[in-house]
C-alpha atoms as a PDB file:
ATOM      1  CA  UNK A   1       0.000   0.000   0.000  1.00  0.00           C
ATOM      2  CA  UNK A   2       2.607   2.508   1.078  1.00  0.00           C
ATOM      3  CA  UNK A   3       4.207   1.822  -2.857  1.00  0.00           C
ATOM      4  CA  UNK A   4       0.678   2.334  -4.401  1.00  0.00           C
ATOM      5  CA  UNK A   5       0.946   5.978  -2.638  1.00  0.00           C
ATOM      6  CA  UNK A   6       4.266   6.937  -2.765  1.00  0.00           C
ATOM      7  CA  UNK A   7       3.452   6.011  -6.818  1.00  0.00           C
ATOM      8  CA  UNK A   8       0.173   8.124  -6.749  1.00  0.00           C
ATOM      9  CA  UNK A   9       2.222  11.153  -5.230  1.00  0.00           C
ATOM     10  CA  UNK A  10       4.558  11.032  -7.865  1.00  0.00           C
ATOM     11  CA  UNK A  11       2.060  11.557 -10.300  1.00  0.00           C
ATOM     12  CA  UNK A  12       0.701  13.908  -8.525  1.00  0.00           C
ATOM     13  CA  UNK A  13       4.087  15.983  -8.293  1.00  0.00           C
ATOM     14  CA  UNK A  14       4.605  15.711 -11.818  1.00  0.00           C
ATOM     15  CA  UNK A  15       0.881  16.839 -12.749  1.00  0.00           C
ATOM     16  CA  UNK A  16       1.553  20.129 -10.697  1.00  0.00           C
ATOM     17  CA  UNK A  17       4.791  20.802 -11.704  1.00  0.00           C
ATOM     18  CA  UNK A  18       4.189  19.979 -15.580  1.00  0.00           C
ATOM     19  CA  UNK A  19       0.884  22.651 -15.011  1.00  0.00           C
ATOM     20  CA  UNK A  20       3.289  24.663 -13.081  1.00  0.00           C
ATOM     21  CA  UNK A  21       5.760  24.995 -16.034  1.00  0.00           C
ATOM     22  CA  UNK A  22       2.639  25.443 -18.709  1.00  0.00           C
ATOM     23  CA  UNK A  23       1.013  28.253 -16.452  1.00  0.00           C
ATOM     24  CA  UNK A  24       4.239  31.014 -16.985  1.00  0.00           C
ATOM     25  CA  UNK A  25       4.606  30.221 -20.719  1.00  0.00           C
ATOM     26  CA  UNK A  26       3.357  33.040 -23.208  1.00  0.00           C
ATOM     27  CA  UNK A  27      -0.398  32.594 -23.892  1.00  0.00           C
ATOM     28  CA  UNK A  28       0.763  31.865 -27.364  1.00  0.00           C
ATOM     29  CA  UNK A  29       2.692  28.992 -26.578  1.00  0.00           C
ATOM     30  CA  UNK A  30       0.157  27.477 -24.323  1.00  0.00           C
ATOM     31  CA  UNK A  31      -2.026  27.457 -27.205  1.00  0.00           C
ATOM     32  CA  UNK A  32       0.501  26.087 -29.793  1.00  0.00           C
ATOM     33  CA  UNK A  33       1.487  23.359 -27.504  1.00  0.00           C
ATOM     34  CA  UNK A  34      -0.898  19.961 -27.999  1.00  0.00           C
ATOM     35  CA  UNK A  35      -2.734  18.514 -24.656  1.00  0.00           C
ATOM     36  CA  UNK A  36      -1.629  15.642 -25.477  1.00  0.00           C
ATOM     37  CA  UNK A  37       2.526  16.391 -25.216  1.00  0.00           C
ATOM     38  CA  UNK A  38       1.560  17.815 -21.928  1.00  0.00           C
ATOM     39  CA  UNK A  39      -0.595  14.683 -20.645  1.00  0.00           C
ATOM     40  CA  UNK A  40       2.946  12.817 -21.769  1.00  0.00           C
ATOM     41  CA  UNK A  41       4.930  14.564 -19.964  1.00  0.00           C
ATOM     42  CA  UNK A  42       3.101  14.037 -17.251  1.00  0.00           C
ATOM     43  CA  UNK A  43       2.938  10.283 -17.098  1.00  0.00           C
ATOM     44  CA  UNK A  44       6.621  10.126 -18.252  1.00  0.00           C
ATOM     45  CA  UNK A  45       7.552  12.577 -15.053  1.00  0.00           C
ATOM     46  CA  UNK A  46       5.412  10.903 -12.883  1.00  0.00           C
ATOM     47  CA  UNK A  47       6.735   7.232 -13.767  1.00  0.00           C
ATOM     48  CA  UNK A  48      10.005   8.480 -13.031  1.00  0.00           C
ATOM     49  CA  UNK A  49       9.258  10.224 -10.111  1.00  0.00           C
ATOM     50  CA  UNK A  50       7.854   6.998  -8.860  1.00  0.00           C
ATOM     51  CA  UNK A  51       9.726   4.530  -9.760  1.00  0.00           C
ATOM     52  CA  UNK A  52      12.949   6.896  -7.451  1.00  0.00           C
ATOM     53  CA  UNK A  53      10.672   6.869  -4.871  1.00  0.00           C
ATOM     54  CA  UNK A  54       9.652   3.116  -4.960  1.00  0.00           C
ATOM     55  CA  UNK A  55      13.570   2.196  -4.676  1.00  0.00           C
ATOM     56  CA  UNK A  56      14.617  -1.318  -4.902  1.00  0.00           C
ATOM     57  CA  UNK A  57      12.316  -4.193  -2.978  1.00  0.00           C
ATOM     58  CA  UNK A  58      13.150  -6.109  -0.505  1.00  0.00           C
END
């Protein structure tokens, strides 16, 4: 269980700081940039995020 939400918070982290990042880009930019590189970048972030925090089993 404590995996499943140390996993969950990673996604989490990623989700805010990928919106973070998006939110002081030019308007312009925001626009040009597809939902679906940001929904990537997201998951991609977040895997990594939790797969440091899962460390190795034991």
């Amino acid at each position: 269980m404590d995996r499943l939400l140390r996993a969950a918070g990673g996604f989490a982290l990623a989700f805010l700081l990928v919106l973070g990042i998006v939110a002081v880009l030019p308007r312009a930019v925001q626009h040009a940039v597809p939902h679906a590189v940001i929904g990537g970048a997201v998951l991609v972030l977040g895997a990594v995020g939790a797969r440091r925090a899962s460390g190795r089993p034991r």
